[in-house]
N, C-alpha and C. Protein backbone atom coordinates (compact mmCIF):
# COMPACT_ATOMS: atom_id res chain seq x y z
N UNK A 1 35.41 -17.49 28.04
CA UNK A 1 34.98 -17.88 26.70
C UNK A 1 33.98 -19.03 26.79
N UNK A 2 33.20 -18.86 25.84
CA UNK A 2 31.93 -19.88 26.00
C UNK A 2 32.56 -21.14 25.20
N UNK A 3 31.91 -22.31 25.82
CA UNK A 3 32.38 -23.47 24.75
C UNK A 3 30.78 -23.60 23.68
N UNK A 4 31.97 -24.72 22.99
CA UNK A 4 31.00 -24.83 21.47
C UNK A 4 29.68 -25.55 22.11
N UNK A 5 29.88 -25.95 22.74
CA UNK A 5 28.18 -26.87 23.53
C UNK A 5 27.14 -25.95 23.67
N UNK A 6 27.73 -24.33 24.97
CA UNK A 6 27.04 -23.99 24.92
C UNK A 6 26.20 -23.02 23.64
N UNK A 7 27.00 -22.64 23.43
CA UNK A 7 26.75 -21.95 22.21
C UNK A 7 26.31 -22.89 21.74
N UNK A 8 25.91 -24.15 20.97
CA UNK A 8 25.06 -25.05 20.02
C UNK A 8 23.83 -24.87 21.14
N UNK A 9 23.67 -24.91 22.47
CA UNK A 9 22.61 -24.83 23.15
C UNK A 9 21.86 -23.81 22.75
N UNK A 10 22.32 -22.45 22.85
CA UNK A 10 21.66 -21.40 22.51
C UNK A 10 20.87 -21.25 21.22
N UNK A 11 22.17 -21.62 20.27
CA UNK A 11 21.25 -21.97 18.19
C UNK A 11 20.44 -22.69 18.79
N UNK A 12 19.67 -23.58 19.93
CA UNK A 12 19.43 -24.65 19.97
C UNK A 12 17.58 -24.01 20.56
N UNK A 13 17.88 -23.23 21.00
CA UNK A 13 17.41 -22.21 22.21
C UNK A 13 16.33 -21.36 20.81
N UNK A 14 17.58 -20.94 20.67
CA UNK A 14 16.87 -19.64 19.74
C UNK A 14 15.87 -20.08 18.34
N UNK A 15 16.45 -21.27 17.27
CA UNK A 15 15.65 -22.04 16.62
C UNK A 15 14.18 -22.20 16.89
N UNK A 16 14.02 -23.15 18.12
CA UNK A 16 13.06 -23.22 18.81
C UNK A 16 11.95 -21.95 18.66
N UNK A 17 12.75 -20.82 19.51
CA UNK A 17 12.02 -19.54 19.40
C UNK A 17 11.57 -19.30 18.04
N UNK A 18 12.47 -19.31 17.04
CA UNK A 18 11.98 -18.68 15.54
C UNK A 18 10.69 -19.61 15.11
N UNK A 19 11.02 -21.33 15.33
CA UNK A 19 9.73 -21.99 15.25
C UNK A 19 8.01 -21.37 15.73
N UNK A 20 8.68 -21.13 17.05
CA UNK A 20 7.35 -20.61 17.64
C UNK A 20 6.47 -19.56 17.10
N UNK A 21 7.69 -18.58 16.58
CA UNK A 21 7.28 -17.45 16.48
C UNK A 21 6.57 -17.46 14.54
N UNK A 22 6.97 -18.51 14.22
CA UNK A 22 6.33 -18.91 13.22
C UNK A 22 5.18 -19.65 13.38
N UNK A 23 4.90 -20.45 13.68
CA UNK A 23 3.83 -20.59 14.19
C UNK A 23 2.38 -19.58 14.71
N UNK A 24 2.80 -18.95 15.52
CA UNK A 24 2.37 -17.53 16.23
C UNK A 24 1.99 -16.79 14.79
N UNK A 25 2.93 -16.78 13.74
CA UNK A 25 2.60 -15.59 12.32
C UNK A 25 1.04 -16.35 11.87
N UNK A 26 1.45 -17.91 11.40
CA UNK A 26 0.67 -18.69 10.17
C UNK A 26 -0.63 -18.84 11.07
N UNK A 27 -1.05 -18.77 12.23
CA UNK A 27 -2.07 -18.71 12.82
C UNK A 27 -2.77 -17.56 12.71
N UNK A 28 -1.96 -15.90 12.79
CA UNK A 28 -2.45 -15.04 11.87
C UNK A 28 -3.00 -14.75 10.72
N UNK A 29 -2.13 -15.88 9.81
CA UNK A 29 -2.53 -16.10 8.40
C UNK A 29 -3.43 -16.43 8.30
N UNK A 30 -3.50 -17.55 8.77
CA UNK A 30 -4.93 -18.13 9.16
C UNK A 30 -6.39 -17.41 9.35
N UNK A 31 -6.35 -16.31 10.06
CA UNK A 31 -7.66 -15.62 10.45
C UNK A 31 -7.30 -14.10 9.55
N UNK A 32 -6.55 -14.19 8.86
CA UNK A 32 -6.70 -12.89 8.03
C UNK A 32 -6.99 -13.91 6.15
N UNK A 33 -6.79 -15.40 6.28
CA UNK A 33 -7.56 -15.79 5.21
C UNK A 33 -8.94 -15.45 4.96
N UNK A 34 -9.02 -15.76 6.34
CA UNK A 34 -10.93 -15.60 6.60
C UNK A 34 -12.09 -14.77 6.00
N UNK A 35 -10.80 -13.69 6.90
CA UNK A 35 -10.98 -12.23 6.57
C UNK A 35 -11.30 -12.08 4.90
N UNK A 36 -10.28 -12.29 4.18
CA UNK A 36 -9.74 -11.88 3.20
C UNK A 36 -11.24 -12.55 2.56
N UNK A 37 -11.52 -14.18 2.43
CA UNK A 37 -12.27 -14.73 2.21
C UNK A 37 -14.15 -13.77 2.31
N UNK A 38 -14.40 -13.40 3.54
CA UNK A 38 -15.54 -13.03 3.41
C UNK A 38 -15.54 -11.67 2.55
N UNK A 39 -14.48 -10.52 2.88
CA UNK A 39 -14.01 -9.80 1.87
C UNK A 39 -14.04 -9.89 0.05
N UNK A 40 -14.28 -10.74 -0.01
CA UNK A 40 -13.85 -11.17 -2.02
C UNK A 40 -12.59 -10.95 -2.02
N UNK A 41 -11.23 -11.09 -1.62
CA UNK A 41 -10.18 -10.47 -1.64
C UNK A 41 -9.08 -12.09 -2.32
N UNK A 42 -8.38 -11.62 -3.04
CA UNK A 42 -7.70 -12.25 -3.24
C UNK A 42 -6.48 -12.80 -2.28
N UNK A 43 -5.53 -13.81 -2.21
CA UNK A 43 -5.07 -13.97 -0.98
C UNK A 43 -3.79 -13.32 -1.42
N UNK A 44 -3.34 -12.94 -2.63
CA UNK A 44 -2.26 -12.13 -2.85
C UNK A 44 -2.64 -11.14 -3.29
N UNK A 45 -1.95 -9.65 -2.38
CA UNK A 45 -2.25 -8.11 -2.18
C UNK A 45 -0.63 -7.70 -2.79
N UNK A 46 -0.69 -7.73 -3.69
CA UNK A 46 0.84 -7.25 -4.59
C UNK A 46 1.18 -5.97 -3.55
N UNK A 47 0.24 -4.96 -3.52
CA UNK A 47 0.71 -3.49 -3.11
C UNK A 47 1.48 -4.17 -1.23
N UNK A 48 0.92 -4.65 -0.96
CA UNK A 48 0.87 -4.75 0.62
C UNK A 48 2.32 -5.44 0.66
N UNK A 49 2.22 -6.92 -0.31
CA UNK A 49 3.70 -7.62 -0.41
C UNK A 49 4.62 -6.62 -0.42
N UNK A 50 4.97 -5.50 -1.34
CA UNK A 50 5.54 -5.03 -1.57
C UNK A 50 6.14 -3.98 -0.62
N UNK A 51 5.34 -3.27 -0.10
CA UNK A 51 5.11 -2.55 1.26
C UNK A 51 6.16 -3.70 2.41
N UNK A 52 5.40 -4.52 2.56
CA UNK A 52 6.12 -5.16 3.53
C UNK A 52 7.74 -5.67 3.47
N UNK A 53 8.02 -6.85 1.92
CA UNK A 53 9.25 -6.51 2.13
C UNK A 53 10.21 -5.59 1.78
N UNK A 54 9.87 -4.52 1.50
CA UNK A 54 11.32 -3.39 1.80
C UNK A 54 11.06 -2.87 3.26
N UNK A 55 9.95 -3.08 3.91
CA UNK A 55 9.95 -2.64 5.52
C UNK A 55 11.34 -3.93 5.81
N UNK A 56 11.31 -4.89 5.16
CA UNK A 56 11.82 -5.99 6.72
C UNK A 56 13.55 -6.04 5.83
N UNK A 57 13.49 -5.56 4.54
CA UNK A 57 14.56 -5.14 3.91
C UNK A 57 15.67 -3.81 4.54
N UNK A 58 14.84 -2.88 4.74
CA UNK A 58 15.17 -1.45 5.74
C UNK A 58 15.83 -2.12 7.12
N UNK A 59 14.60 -3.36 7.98
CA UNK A 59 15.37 -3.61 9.06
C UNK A 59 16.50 -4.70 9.00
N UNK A 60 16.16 -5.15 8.30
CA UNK A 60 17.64 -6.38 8.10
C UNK A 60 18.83 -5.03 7.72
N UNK A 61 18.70 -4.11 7.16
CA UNK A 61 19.97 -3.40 6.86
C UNK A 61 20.58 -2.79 7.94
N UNK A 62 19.04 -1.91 8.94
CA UNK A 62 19.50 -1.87 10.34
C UNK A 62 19.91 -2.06 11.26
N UNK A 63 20.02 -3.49 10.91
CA UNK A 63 20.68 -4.91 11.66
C UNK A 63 21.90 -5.49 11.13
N UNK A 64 22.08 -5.06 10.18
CA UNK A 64 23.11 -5.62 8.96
C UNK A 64 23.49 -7.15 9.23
N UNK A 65 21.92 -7.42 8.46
CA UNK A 65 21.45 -8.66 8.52
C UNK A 65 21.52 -8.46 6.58
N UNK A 66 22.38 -9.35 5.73
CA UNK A 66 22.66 -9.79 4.48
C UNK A 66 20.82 -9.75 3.86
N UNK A 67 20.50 -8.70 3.23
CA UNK A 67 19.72 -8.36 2.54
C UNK A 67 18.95 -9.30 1.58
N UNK A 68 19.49 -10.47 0.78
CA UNK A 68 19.25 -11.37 0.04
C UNK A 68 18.63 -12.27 0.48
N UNK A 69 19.81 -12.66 1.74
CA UNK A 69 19.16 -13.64 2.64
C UNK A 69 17.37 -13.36 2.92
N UNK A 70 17.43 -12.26 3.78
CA UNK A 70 16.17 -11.99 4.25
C UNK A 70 15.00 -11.89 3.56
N UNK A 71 15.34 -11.25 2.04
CA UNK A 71 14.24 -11.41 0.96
C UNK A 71 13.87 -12.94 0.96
N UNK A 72 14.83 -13.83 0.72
CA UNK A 72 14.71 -15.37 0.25
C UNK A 72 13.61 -15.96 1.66
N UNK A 73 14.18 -15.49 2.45
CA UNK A 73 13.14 -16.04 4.13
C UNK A 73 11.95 -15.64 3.58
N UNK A 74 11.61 -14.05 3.85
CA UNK A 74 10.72 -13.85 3.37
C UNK A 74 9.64 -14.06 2.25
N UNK A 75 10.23 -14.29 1.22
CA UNK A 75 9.46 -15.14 0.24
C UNK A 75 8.99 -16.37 0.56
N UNK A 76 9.61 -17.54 1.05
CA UNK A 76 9.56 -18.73 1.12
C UNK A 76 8.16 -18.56 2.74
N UNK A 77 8.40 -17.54 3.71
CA UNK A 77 7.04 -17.30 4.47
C UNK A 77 5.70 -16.99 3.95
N UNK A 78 6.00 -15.91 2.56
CA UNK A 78 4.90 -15.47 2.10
C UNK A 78 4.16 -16.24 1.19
N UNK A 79 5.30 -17.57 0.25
CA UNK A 79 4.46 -18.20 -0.27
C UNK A 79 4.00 -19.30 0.71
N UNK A 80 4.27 -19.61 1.81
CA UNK A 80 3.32 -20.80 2.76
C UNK A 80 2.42 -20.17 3.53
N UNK A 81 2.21 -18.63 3.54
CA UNK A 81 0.85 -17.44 3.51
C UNK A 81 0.20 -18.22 2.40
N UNK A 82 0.72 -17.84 1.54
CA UNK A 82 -0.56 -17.80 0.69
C UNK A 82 -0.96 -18.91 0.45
N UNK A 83 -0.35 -19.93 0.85
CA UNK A 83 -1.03 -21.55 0.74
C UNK A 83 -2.13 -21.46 1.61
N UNK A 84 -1.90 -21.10 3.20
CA UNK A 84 -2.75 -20.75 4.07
C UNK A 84 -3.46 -20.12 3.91
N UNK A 85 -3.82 -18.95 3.62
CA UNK A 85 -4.96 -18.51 3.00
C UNK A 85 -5.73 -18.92 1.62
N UNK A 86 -5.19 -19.47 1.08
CA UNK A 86 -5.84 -20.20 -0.11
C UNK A 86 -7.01 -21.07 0.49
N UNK A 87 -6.57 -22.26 1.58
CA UNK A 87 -7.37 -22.88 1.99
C UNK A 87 -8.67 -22.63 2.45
């Protein structure tokens, strides 16, 4: 059996990772503002939002990862998208 240390190491471990991997997204954001920018495009694509979260809705269920939860993540990413691309 693992102790509670290590296991807080790992949340500790894995956090980290989700940071990164956020990071890694908003730098995307970043060069699809651009995009969007020389485009005339607005930085919110309703059809595409929409598209996307019931994709990550489908996999959180696949995962039976709490559905609500994942919308709420997801929102709170998409509106600091669209701050980023605003700029």
């Amino acid at each position: 059996m693992q102790t509670l240390e290590t296991l807080r190491k790992q949340i500790d471990i894995l956090d980290k990772e989700l940071l990164q991997i956020l990071s890694k997204r908003f730098t995307t954001v970043k060069q699809i503002g651009v995009l969007k920018k020389q485009l005339k495009l607005s930085a919110l694509q309703t059809k595409r939002w929409q598209e996307v979260i019931a994709s990550r809705v489908k996999t959180a269920r696949e995962l039976k990862i709490n559905t609500d939860f994942v919308k709420k993540i997801f929102n709170l990413i998409h509106d600091e998208a669209l701050k980023i691309e605003s700029k």
